[in-house]
N, C-alpha and C. Protein backbone atom coordinates (compact mmCIF):
# COMPACT_ATOMS: atom_id res chain seq x y z
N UNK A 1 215.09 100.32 -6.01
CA UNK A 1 214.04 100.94 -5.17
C UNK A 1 212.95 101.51 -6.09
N UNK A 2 211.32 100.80 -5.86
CA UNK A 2 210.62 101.63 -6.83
C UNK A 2 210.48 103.18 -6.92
N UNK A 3 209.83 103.76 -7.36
CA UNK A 3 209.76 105.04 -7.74
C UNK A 3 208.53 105.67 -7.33
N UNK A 4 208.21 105.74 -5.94
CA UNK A 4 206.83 105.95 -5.68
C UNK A 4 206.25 107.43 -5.62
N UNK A 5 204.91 107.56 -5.75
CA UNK A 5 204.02 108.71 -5.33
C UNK A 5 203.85 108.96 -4.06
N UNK A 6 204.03 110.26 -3.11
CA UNK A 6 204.04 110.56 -1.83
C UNK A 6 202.42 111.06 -1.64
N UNK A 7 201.38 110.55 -2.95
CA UNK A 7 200.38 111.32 -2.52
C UNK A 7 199.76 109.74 -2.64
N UNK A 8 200.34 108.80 -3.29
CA UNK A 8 199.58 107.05 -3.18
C UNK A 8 199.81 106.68 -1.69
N UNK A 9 200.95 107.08 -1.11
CA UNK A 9 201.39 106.48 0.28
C UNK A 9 200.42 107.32 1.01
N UNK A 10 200.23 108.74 1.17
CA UNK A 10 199.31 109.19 1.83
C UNK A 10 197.42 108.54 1.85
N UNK A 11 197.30 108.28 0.47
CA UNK A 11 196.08 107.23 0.07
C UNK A 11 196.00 106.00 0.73
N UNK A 12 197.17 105.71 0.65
CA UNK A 12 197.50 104.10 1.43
C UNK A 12 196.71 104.23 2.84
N UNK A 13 197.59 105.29 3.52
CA UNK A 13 197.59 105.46 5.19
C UNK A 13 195.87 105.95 5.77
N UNK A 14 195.21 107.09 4.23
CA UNK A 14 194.30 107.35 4.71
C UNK A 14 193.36 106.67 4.43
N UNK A 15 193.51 105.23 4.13
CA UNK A 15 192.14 104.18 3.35
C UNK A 15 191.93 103.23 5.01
N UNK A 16 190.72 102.85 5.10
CA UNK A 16 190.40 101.70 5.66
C UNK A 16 191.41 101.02 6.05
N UNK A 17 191.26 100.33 7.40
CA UNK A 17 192.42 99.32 7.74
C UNK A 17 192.18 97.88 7.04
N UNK A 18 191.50 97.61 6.84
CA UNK A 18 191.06 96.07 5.41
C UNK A 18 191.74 96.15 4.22
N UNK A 19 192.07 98.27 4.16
CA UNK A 19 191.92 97.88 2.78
C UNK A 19 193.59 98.02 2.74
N UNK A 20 194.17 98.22 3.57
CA UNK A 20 195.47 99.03 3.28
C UNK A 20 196.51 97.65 2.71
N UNK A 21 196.61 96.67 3.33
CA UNK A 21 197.07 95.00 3.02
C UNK A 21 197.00 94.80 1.71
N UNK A 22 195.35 95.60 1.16
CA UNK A 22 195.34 95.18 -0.52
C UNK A 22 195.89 96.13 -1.38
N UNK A 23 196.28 97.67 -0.92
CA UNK A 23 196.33 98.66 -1.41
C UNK A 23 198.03 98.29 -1.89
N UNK A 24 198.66 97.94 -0.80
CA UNK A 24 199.77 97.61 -0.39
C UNK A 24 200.61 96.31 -1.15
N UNK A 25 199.62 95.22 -1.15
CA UNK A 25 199.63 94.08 -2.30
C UNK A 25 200.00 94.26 -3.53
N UNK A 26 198.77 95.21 -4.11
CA UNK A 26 198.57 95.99 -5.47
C UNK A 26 199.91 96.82 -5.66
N UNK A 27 200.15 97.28 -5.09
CA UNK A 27 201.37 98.42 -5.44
C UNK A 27 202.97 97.52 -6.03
N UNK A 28 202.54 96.67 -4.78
CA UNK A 28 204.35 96.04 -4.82
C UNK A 28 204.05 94.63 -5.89
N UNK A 29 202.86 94.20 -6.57
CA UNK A 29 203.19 93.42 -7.55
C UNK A 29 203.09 94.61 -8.62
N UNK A 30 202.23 95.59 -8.79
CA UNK A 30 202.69 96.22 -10.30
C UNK A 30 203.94 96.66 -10.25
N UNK A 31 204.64 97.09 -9.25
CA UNK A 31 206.52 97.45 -9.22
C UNK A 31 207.02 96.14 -9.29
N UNK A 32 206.97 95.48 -9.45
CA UNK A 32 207.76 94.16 -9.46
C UNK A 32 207.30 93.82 -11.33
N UNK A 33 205.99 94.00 -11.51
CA UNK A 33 206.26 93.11 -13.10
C UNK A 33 206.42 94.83 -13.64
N UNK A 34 206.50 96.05 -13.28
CA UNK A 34 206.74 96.66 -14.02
C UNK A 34 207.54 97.67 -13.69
N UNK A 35 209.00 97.88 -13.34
CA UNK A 35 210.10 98.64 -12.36
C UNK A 35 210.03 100.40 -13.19
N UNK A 36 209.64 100.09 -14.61
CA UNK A 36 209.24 101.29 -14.92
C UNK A 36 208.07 102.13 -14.66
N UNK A 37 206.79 101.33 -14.14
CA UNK A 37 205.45 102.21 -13.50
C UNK A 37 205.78 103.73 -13.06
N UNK A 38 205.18 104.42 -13.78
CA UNK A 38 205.40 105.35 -12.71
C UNK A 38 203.70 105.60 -12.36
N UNK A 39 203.86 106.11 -10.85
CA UNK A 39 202.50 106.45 -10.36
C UNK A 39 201.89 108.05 -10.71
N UNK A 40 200.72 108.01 -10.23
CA UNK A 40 199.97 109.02 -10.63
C UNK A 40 198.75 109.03 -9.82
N UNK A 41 197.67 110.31 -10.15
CA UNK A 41 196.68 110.14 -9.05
C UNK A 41 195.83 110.71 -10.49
N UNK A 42 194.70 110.00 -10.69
CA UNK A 42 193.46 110.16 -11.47
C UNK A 42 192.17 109.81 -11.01
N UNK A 43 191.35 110.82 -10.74
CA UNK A 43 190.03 110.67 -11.00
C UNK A 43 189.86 110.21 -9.31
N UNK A 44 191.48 111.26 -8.52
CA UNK A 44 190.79 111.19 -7.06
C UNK A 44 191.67 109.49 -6.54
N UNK A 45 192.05 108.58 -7.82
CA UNK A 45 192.09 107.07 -7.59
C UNK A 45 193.21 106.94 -7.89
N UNK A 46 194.63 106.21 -7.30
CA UNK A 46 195.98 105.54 -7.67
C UNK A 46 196.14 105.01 -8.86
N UNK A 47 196.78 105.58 -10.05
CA UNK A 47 196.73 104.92 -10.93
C UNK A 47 198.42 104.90 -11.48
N UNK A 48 198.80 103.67 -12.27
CA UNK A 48 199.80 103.49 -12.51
C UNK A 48 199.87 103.78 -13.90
N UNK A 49 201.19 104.26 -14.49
CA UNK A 49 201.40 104.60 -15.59
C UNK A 49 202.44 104.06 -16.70
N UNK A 50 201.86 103.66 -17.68
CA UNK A 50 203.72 103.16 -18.59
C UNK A 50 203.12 103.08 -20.11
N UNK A 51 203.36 103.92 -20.52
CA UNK A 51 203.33 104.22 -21.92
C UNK A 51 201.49 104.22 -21.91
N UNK A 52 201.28 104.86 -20.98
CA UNK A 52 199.64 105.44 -21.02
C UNK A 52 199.17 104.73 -19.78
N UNK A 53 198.08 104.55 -19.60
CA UNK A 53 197.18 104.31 -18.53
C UNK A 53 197.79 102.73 -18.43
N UNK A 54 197.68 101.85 -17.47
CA UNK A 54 198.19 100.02 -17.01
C UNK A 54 197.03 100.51 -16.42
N UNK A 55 196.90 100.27 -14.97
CA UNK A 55 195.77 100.00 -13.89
C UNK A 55 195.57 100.86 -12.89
N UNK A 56 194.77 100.89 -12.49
CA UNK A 56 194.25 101.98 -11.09
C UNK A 56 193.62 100.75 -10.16
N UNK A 57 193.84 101.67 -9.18
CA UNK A 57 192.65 100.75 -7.64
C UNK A 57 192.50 101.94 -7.00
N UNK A 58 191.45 101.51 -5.79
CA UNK A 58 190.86 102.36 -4.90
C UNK A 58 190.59 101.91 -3.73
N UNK A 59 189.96 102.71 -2.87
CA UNK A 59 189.61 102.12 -1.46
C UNK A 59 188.05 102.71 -1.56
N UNK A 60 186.88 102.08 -0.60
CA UNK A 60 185.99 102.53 -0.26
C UNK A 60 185.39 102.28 1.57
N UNK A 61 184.56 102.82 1.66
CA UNK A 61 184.21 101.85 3.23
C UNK A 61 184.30 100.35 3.47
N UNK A 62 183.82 100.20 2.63
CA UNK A 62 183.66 98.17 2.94
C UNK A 62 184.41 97.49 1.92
N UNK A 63 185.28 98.03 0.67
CA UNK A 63 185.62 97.43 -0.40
C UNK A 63 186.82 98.20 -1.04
N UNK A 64 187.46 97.59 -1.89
CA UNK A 64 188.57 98.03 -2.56
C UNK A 64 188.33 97.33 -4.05
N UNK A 65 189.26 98.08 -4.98
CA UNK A 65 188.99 97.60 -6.20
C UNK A 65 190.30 97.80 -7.20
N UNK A 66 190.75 96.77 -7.90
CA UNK A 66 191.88 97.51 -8.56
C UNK A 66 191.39 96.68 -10.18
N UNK A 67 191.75 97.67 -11.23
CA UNK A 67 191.05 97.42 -12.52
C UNK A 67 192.34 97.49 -13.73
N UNK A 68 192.31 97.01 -14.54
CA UNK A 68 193.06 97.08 -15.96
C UNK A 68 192.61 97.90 -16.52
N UNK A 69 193.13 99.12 -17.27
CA UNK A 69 192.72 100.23 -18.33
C UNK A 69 192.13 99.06 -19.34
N UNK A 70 192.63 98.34 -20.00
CA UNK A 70 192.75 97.40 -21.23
C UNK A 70 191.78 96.14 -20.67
N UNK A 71 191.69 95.85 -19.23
CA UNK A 71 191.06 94.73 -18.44
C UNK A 71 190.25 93.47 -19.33
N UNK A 72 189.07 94.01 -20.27
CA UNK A 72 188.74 93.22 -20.93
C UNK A 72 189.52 92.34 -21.93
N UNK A 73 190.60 92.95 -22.48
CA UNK A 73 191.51 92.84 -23.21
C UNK A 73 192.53 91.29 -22.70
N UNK A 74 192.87 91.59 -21.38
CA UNK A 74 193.30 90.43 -20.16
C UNK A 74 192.85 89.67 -19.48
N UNK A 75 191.58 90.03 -18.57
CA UNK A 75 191.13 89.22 -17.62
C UNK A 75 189.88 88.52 -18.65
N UNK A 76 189.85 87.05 -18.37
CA UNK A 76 188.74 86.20 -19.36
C UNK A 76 187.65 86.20 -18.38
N UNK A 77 187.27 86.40 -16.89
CA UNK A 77 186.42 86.06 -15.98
C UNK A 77 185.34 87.79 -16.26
N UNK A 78 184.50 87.79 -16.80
CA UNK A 78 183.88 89.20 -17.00
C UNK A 78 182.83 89.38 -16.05
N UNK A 79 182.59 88.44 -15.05
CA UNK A 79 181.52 88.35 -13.92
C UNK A 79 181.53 89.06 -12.90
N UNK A 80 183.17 89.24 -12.57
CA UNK A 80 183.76 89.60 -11.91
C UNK A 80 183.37 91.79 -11.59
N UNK A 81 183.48 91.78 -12.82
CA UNK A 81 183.86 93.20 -13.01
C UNK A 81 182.55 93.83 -13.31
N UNK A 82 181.25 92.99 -13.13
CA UNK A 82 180.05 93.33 -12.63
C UNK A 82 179.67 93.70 -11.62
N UNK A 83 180.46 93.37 -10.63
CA UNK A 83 180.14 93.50 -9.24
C UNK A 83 180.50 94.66 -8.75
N UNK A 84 181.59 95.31 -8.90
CA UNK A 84 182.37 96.45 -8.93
C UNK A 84 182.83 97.15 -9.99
N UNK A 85 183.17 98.23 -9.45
CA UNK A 85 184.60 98.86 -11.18
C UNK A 85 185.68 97.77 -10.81
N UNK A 86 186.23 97.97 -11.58
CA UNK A 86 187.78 97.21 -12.00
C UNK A 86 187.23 95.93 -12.39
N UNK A 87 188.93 95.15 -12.58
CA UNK A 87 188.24 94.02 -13.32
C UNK A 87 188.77 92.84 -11.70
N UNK A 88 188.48 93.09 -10.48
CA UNK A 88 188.18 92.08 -9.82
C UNK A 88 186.89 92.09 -8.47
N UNK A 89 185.76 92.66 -9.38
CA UNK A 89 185.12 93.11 -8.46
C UNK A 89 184.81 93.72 -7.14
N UNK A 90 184.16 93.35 -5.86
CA UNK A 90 184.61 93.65 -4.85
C UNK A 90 185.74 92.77 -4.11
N UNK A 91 186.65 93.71 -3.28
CA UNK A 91 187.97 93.59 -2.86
C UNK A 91 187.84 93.47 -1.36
N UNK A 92 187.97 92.19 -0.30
CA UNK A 92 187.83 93.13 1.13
C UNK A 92 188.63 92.34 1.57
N UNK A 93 189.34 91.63 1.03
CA UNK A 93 190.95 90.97 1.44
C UNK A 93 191.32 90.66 0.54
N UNK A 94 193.22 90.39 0.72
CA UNK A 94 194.14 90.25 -0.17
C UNK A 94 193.59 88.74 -0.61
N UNK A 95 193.09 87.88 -0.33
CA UNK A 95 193.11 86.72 -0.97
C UNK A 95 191.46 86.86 -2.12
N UNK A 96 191.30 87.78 -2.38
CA UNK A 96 190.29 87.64 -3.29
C UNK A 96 190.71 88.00 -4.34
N UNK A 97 192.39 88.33 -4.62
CA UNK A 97 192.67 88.52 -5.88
C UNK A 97 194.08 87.54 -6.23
N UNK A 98 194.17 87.49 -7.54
CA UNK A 98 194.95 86.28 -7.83
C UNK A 98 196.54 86.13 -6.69
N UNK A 99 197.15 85.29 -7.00
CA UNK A 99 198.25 85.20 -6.31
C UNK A 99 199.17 86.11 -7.24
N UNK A 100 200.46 86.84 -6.36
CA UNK A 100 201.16 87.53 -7.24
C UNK A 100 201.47 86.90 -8.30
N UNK A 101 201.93 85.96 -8.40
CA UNK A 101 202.30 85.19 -9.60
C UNK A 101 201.72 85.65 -10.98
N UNK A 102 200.36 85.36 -10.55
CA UNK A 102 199.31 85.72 -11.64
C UNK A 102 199.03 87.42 -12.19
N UNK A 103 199.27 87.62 -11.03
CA UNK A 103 199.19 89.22 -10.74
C UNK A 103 199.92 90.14 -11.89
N UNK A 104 200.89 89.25 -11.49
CA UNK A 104 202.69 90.07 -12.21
C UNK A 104 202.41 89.62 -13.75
N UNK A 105 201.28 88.55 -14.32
CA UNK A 105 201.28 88.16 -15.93
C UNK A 105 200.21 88.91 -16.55
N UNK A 106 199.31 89.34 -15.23
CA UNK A 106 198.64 90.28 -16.12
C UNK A 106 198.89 91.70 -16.35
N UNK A 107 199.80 92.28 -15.21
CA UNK A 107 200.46 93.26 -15.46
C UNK A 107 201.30 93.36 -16.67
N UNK A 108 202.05 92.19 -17.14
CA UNK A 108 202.81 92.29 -18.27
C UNK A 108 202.18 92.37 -19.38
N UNK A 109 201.04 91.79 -19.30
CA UNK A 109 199.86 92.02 -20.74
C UNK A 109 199.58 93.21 -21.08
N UNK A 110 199.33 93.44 -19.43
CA UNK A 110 198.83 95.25 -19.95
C UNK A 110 199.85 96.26 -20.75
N UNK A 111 200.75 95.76 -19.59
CA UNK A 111 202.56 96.58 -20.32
C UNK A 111 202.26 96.08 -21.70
N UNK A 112 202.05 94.73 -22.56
CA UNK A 112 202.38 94.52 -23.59
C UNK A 112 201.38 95.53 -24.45
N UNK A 113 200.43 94.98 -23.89
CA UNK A 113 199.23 95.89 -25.10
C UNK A 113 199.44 97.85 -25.12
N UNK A 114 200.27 98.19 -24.15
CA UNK A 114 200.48 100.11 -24.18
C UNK A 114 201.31 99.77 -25.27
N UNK A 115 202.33 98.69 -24.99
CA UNK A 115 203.83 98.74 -25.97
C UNK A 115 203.57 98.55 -27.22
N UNK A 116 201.70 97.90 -27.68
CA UNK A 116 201.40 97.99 -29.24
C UNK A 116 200.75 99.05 -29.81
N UNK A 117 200.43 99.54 -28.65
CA UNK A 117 199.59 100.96 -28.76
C UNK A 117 198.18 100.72 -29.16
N UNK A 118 197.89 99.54 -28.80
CA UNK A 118 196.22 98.87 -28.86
C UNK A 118 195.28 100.08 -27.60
N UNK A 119 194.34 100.20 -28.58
CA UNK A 119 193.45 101.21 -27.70
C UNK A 119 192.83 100.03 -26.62
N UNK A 120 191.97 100.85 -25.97
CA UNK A 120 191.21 100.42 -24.79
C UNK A 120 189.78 100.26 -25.32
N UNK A 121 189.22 99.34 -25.27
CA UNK A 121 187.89 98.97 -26.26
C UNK A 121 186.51 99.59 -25.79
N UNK A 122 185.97 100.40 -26.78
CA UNK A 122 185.16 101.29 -26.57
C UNK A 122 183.89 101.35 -25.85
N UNK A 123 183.57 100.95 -24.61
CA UNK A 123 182.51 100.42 -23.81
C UNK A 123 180.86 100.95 -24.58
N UNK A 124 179.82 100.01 -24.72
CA UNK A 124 178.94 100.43 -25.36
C UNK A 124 177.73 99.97 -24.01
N UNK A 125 177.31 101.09 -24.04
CA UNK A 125 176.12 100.78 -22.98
C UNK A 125 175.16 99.73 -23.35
N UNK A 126 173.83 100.69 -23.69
CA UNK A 126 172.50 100.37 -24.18
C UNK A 126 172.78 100.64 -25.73
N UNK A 127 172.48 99.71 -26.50
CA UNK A 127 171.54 100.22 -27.69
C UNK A 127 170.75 101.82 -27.78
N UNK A 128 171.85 102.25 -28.54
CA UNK A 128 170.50 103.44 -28.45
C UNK A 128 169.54 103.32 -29.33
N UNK A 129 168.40 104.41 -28.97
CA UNK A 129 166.87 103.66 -30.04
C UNK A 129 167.11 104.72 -30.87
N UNK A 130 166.90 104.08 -32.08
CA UNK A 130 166.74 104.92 -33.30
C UNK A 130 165.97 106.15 -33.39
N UNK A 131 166.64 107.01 -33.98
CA UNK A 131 166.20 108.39 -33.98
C UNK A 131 165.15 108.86 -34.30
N UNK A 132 163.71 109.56 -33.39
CA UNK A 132 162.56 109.82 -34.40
C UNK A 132 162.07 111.03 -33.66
N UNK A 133 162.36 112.19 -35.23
CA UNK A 133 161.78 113.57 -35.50
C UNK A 133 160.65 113.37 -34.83
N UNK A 134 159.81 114.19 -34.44
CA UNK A 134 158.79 114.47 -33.75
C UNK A 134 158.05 115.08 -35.36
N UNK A 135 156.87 114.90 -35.57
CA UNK A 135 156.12 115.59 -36.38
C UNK A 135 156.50 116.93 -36.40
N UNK A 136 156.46 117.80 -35.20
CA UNK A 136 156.15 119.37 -35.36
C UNK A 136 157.92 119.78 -35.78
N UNK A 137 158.76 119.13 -35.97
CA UNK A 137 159.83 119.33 -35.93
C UNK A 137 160.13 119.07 -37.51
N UNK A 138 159.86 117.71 -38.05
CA UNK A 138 159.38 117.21 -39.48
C UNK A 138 158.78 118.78 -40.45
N UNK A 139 157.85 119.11 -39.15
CA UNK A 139 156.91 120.20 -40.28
C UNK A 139 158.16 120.95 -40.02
N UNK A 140 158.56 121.66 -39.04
CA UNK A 140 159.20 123.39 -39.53
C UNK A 140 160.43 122.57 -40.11
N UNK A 141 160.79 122.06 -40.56
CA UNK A 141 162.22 121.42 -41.21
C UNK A 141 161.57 121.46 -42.54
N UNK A 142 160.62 121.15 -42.96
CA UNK A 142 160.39 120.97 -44.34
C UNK A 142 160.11 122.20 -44.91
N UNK A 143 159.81 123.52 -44.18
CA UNK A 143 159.78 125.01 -44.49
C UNK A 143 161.05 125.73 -44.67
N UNK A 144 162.02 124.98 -44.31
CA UNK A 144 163.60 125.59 -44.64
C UNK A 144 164.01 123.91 -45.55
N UNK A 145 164.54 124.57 -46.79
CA UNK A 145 164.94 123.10 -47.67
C UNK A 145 166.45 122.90 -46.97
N UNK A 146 167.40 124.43 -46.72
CA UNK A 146 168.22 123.87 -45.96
C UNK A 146 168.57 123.51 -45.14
N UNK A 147 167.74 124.05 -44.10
CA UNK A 147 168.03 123.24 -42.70
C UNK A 147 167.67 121.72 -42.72
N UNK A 148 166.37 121.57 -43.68
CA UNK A 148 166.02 119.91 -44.03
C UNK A 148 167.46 119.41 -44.50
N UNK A 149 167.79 119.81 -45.23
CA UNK A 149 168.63 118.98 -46.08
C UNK A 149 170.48 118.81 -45.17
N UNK A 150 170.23 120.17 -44.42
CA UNK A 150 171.92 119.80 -43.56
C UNK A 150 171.35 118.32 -42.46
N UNK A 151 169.86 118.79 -41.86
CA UNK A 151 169.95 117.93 -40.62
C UNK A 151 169.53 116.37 -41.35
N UNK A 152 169.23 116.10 -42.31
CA UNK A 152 169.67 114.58 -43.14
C UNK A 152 170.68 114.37 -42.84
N UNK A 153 171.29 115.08 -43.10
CA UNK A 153 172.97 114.89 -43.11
C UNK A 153 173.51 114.80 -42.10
N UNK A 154 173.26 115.53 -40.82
CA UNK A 154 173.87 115.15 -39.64
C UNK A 154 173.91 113.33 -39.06
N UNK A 155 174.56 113.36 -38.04
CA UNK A 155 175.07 111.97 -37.72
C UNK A 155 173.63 111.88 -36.42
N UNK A 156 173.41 110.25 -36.55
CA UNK A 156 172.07 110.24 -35.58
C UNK A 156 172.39 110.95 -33.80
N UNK A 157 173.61 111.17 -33.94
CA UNK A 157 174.00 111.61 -32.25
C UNK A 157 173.47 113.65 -32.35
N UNK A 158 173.83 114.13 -33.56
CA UNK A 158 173.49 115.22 -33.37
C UNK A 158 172.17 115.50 -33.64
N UNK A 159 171.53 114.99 -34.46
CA UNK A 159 169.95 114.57 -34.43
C UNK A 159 169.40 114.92 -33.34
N UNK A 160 169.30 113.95 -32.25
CA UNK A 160 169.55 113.24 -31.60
C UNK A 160 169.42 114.28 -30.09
N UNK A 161 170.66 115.19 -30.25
CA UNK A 161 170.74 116.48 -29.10
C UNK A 161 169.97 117.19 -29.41
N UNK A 162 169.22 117.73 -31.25
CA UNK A 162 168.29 118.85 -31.37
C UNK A 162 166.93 118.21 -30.86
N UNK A 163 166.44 116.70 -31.32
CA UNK A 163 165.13 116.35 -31.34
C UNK A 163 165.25 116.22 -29.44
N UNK A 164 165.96 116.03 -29.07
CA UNK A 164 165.69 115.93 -27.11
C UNK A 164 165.20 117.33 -26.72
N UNK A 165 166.33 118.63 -27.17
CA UNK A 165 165.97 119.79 -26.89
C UNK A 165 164.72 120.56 -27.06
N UNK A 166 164.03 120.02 -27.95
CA UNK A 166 162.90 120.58 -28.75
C UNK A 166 161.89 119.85 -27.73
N UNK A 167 162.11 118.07 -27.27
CA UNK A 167 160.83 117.53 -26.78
C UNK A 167 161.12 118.23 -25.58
N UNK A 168 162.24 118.33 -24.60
CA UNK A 168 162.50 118.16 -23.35
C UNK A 168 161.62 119.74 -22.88
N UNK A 169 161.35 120.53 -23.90
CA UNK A 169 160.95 121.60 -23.52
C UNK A 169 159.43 121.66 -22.74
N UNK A 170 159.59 122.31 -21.36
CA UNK A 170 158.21 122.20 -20.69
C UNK A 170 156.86 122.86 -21.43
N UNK A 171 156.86 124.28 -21.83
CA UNK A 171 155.52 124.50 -22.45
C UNK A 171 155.85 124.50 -23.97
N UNK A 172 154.73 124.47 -24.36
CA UNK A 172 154.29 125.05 -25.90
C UNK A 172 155.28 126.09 -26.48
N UNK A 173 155.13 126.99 -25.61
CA UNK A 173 155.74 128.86 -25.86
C UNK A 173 157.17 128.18 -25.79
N UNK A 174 157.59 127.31 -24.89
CA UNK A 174 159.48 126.98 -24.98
C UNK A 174 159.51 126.22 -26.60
N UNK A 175 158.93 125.00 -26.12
CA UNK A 175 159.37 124.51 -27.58
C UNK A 175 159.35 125.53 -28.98
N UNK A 176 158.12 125.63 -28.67
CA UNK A 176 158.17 126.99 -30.60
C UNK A 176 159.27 127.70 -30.09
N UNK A 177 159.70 128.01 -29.26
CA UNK A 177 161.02 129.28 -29.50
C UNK A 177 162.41 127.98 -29.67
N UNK A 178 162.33 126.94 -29.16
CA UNK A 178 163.28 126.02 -29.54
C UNK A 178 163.30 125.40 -30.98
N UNK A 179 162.19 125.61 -31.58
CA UNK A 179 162.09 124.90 -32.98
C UNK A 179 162.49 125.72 -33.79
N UNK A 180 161.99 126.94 -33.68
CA UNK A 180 161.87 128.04 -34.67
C UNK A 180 164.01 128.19 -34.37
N UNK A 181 164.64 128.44 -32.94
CA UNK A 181 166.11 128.57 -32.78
C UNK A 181 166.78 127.06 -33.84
N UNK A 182 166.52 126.18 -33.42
CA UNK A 182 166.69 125.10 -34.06
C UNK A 182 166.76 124.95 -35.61
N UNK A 183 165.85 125.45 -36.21
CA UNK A 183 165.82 125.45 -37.97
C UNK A 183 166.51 126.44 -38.34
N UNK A 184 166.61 127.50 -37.34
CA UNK A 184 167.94 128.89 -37.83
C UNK A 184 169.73 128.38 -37.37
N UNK A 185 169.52 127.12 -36.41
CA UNK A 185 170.82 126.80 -36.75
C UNK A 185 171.21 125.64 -37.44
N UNK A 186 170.18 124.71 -37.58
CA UNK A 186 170.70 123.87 -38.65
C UNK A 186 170.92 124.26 -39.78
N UNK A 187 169.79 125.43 -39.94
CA UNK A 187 170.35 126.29 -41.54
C UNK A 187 171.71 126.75 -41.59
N UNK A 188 172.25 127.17 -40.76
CA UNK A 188 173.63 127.48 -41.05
C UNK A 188 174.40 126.24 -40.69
N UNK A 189 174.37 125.01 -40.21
CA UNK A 189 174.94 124.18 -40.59
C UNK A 189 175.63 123.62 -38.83
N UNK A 190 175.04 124.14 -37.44
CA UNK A 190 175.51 124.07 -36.54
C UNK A 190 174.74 123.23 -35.72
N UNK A 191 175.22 122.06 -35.04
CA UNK A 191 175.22 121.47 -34.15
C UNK A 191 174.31 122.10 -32.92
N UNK A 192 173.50 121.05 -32.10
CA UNK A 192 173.01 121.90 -30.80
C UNK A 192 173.88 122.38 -29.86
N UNK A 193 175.01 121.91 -29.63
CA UNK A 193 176.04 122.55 -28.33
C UNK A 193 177.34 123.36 -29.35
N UNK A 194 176.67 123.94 -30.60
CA UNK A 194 177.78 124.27 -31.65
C UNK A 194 179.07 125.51 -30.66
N UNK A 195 177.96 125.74 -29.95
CA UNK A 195 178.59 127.07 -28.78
C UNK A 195 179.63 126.57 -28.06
N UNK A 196 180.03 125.29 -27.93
CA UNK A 196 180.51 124.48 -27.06
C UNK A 196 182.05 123.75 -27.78
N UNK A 197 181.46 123.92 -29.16
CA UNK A 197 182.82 123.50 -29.97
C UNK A 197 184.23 124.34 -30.04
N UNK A 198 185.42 123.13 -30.18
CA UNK A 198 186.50 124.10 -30.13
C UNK A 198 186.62 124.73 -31.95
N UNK A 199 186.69 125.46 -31.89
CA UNK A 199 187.14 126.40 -33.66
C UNK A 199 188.43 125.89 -33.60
């Protein structure tokens, strides 16, 4: 007998009547290729568990979706997982996703890849655009040699949070009080959200 969540069955009952057939599908092939799953509820969404994250699905008004943590890793069709989250796009019957058969081999992939302890591959959006100081920022940096010389050194992401803070500022009077705050903490060697770090 699998080992179920009394808060997935409640998910089940309270989803769409379209969707419940797929919700229902989904459940009893990941217990079948994987008798150890245990369930869980993340991010609001059914997600199954075995030696870290396997797969989640969901319900919505018109659609359902169930995805691989690792997905890219398994599923070769990437068209798919444009259309929606997960990796079988939109869901609005059981026959839009493979036959169990298939079902149950990609479940085992996933099981395989937790069991190597292969991460989940690091999704990269956009290109970000290369980092560029603003002149007035250039100038008060070059009036402290150390704050010049730590924020060289910083990584283009923390760059990156000071030069936004400084432009994003609405008047004149904000920014100078952001530039002038800014060169007193890069001088000591701190990050823009340094307030935010764990010690």
């Amino acid at each position: 007998m699998p080992k179920t969540d009394p808060r997935i069955d409640a998910y089940i009952a309270n989803s769409a009547d379209f969707a419940k057939p797929i919700l229902k599908y989904i459940r009893a092939a990941v217990h079948e290729a994987c008798p150890q799953v245990e369930e869980d509820m993340k991010w609001r969404n059914p997600t199954f568990m075995y030696k870290g994250i396997l797969c989640g699905m969901g319900a919505f008004k018109e659609h359902a979706i169930f995805g691989f943590w690792k997905g890219t890793l398994i599923i070769a069709d990437k068209g798919k997982s444009l259309e929606a989250m997960g990796s079988f796009g939109r869901i609005t019957k059981v026959s839009d996703l493979p036959s169990k058969k298939i079902l149950i081999g990609y479940v085992k992939q996933a099981m395989a890849l937790n069991e190597q302890g292969v991460k989940a591959p690091v999704k990269h959006d956009k290109p970000k655009k290369p980092v560029r100081v603003p002149p007035y920022l250039s100038a008060a940096l070059k009036k402290n040699k150390k704050a010049l010389a730590t924020f060289e050194n910083f990584s283009p992401s923390h760059k990156r949070e000071y030069i936004e803070w400084v432009t994003e500022a609405k008047t004149e009077e904000t920014r100078n009080k952001r530039l002038q705050t800014a060169v007193e903490w890069i001088a000591q060697g701190k990050g823009r959200n340094w307030k935010y770090m764990k010690k």
